[in-house]
C-alpha atoms as a PDB file:
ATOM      1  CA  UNK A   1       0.000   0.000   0.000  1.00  0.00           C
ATOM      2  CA  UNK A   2       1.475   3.520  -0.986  1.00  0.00           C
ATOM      3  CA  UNK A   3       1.044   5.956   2.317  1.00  0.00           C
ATOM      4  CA  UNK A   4      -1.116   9.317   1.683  1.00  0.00           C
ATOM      5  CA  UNK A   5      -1.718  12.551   3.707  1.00  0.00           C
ATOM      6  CA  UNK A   6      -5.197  12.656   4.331  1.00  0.00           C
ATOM      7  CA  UNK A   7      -4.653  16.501   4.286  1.00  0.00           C
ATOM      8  CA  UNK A   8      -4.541  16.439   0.352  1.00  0.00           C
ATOM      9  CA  UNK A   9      -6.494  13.264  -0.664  1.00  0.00           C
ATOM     10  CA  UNK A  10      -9.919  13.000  -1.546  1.00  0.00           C
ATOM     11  CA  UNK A  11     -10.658   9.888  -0.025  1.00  0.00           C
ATOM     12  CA  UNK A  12     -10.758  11.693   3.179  1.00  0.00           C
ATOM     13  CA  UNK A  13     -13.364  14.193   2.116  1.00  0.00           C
ATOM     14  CA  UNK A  14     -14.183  17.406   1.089  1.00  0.00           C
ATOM     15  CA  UNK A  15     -12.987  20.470   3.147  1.00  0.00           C
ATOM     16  CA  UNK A  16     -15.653  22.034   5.548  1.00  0.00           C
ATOM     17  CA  UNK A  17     -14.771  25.290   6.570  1.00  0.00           C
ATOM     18  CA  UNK A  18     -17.222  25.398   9.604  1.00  0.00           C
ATOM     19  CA  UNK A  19     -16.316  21.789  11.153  1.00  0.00           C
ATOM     20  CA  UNK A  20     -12.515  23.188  10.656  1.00  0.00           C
ATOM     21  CA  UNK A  21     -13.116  26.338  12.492  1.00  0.00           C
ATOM     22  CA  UNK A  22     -14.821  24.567  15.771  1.00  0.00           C
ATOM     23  CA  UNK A  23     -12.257  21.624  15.747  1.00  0.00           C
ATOM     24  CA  UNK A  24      -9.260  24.092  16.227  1.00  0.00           C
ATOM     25  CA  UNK A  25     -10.917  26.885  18.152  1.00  0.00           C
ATOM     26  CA  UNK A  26      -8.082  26.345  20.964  1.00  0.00           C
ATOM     27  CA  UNK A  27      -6.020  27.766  18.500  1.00  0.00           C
ATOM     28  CA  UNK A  28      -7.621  31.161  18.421  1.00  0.00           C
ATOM     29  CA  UNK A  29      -7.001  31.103  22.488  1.00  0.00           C
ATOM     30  CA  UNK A  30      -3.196  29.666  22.245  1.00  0.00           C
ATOM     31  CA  UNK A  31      -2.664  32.847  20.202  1.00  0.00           C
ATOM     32  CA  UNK A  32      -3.965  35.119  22.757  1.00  0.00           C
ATOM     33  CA  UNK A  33      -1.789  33.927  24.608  1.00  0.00           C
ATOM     34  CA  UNK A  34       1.503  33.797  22.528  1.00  0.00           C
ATOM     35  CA  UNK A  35       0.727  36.863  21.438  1.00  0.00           C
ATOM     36  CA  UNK A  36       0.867  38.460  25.498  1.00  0.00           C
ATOM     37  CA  UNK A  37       4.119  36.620  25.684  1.00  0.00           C
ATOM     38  CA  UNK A  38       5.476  38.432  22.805  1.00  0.00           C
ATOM     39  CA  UNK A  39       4.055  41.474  24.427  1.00  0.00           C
ATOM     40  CA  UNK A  40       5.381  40.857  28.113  1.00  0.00           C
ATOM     41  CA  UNK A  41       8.805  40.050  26.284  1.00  0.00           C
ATOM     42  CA  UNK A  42       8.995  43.001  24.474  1.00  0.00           C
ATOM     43  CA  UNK A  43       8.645  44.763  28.093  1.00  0.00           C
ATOM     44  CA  UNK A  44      11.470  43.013  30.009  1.00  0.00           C
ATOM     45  CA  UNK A  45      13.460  43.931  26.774  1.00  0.00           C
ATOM     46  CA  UNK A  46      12.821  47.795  27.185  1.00  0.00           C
ATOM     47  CA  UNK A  47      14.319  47.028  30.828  1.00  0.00           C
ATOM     48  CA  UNK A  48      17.178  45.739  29.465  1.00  0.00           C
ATOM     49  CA  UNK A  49      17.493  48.122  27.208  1.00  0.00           C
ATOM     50  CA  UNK A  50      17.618  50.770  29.870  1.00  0.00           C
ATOM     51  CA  UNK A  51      20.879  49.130  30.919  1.00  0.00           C
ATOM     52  CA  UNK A  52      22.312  49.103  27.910  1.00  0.00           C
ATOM     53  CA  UNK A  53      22.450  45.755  26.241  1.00  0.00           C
ATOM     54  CA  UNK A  54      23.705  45.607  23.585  1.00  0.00           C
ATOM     55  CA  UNK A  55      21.547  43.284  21.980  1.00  0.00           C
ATOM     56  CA  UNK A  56      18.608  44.251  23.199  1.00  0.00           C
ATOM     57  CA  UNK A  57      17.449  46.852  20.460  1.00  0.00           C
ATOM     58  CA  UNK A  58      18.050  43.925  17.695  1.00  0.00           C
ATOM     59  CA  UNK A  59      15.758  41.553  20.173  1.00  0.00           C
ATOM     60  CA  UNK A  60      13.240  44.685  20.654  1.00  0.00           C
ATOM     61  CA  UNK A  61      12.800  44.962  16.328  1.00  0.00           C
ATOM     62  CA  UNK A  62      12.635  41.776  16.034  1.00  0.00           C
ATOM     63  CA  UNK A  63       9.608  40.966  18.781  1.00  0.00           C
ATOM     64  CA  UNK A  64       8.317  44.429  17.580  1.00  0.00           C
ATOM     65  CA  UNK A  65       7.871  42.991  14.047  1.00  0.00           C
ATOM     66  CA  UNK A  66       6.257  39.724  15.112  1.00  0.00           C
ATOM     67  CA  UNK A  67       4.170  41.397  17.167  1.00  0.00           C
ATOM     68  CA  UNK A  68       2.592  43.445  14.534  1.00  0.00           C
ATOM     69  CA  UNK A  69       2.625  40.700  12.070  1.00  0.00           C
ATOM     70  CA  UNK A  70       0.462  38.513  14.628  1.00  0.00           C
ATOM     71  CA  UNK A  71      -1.830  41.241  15.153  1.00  0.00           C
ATOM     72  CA  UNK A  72      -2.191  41.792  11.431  1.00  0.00           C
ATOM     73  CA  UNK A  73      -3.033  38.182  10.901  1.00  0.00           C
ATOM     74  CA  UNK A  74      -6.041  38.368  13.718  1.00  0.00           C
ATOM     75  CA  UNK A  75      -7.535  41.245  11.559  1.00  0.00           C
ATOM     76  CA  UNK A  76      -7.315  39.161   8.744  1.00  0.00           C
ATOM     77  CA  UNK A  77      -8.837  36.285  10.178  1.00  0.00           C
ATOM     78  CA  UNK A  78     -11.674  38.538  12.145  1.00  0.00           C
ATOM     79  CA  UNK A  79     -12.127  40.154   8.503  1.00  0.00           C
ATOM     80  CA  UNK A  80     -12.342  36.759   6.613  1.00  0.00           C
ATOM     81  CA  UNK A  81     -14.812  35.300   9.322  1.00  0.00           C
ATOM     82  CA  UNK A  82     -17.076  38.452   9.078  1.00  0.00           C
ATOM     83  CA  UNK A  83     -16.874  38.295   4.985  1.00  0.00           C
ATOM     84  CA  UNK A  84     -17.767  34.483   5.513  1.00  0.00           C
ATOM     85  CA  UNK A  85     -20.952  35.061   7.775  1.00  0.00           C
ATOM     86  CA  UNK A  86     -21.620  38.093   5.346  1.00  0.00           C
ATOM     87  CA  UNK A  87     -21.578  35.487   2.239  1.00  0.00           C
ATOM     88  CA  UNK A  88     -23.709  32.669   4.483  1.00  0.00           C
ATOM     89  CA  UNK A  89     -26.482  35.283   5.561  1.00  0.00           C
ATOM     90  CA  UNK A  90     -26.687  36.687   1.876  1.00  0.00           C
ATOM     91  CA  UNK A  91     -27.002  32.932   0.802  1.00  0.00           C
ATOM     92  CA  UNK A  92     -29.646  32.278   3.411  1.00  0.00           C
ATOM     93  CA  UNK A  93     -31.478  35.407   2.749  1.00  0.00           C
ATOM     94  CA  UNK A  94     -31.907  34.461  -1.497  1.00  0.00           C
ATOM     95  CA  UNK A  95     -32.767  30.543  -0.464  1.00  0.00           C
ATOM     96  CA  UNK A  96     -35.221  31.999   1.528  1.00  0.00           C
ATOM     97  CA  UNK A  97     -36.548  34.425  -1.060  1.00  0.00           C
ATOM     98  CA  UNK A  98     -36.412  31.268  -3.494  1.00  0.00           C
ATOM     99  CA  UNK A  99     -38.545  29.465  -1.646  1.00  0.00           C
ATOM    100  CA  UNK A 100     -40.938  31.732  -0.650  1.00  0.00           C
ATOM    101  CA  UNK A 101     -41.680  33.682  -4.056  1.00  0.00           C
ATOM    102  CA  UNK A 102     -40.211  31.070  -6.781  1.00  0.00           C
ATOM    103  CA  UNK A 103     -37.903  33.416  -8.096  1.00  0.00           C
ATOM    104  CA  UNK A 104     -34.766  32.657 -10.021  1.00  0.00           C
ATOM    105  CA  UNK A 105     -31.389  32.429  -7.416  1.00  0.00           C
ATOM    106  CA  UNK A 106     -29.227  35.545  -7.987  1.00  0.00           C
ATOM    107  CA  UNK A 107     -25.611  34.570  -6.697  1.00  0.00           C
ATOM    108  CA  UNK A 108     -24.132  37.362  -5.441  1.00  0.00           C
ATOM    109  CA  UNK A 109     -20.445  38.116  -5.341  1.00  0.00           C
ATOM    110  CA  UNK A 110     -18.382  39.038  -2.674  1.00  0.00           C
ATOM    111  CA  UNK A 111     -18.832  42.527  -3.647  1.00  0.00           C
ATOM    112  CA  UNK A 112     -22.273  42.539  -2.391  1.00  0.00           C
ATOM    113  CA  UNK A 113     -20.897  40.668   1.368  1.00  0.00           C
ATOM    114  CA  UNK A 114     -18.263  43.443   1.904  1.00  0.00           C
ATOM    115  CA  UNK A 115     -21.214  46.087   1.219  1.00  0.00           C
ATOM    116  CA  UNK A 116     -22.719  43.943   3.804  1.00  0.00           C
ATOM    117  CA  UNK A 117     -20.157  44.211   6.182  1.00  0.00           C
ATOM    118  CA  UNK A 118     -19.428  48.407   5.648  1.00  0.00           C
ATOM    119  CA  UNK A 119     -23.130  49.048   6.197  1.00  0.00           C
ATOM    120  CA  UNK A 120     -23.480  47.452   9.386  1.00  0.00           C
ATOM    121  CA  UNK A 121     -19.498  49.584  10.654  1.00  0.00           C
ATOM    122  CA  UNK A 122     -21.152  52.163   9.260  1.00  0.00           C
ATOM    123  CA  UNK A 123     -24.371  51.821  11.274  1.00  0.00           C
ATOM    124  CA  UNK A 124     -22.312  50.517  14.274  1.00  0.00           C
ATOM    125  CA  UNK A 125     -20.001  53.909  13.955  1.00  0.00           C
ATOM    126  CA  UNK A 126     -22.982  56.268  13.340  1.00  0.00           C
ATOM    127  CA  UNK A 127     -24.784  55.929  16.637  1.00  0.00           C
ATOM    128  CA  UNK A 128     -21.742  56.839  18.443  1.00  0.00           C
ATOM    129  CA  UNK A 129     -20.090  59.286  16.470  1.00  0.00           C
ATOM    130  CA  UNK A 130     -22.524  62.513  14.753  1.00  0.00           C
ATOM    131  CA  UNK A 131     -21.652  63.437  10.714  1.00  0.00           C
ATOM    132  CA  UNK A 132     -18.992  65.933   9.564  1.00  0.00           C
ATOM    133  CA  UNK A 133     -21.544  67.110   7.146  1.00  0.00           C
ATOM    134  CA  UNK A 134     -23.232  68.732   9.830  1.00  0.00           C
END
């Protein structure tokens, strides 16, 4: 028998996104974490900094960098979760309609799920903020 990675072959079945997400959740919490380690490292560095180590400003730029890199990738991963929930409710909303009124199914891009997504910022920053135009 020839040995396969069940990552790549399609005996194992498709990829679902949502069964993904919940099985490595922990992940999302392991991060937190990692990412306060980076933080509380950076710290001790600016201590030794103070006392001049040599070293220490390489150290600092480098922990600097991953931390903004990590935070980065959480936005992108908040982003692509909202743009996914954006696509599902759109999808739910024109099965619904299909149902109810026997239209024809109009697929919408992902054009119409980030419209989605700046109407309800917009709606979430406009009750706590008033307009410029005013």
């Amino acid at each position: 028998m020839r040995p396969r990675d069940p990552r790549f072959d399609e005996t194992s079945g498709s990829y679902d996104v949502d069964g993904f997400t919940k099985a490595y959740a922990f992940l999302e919490e392991y991060r937190t974490e990692e990412l306060e380690k980076l933080k509380e490292a950076k710290q001790k560095l600016n201590t030794k900094k103070r006392r001049k180590d040599p070293d220490a400003a390489r150290k600092e730029e480098e922990l600097t960098k991953e931390i903004k890199c990590r935070i980065q990738q959480d936005k992108q991963r908040k982003h692509l979760g909202e743009l996914r929930a954006a696509e599902l409710s759109l999808k739910s909303k024109e099965r619904e309609k299909v149902k109810t009124t026997g239209k024809v199914p109009f697929f919408h891009g992902r054009k119409e799920a980030r419209k989605l997504i700046a109407q309800s910022k917009k709606e979430k920053k406009g009750s706590s903020t008033r307009d410029k135009a005013e």
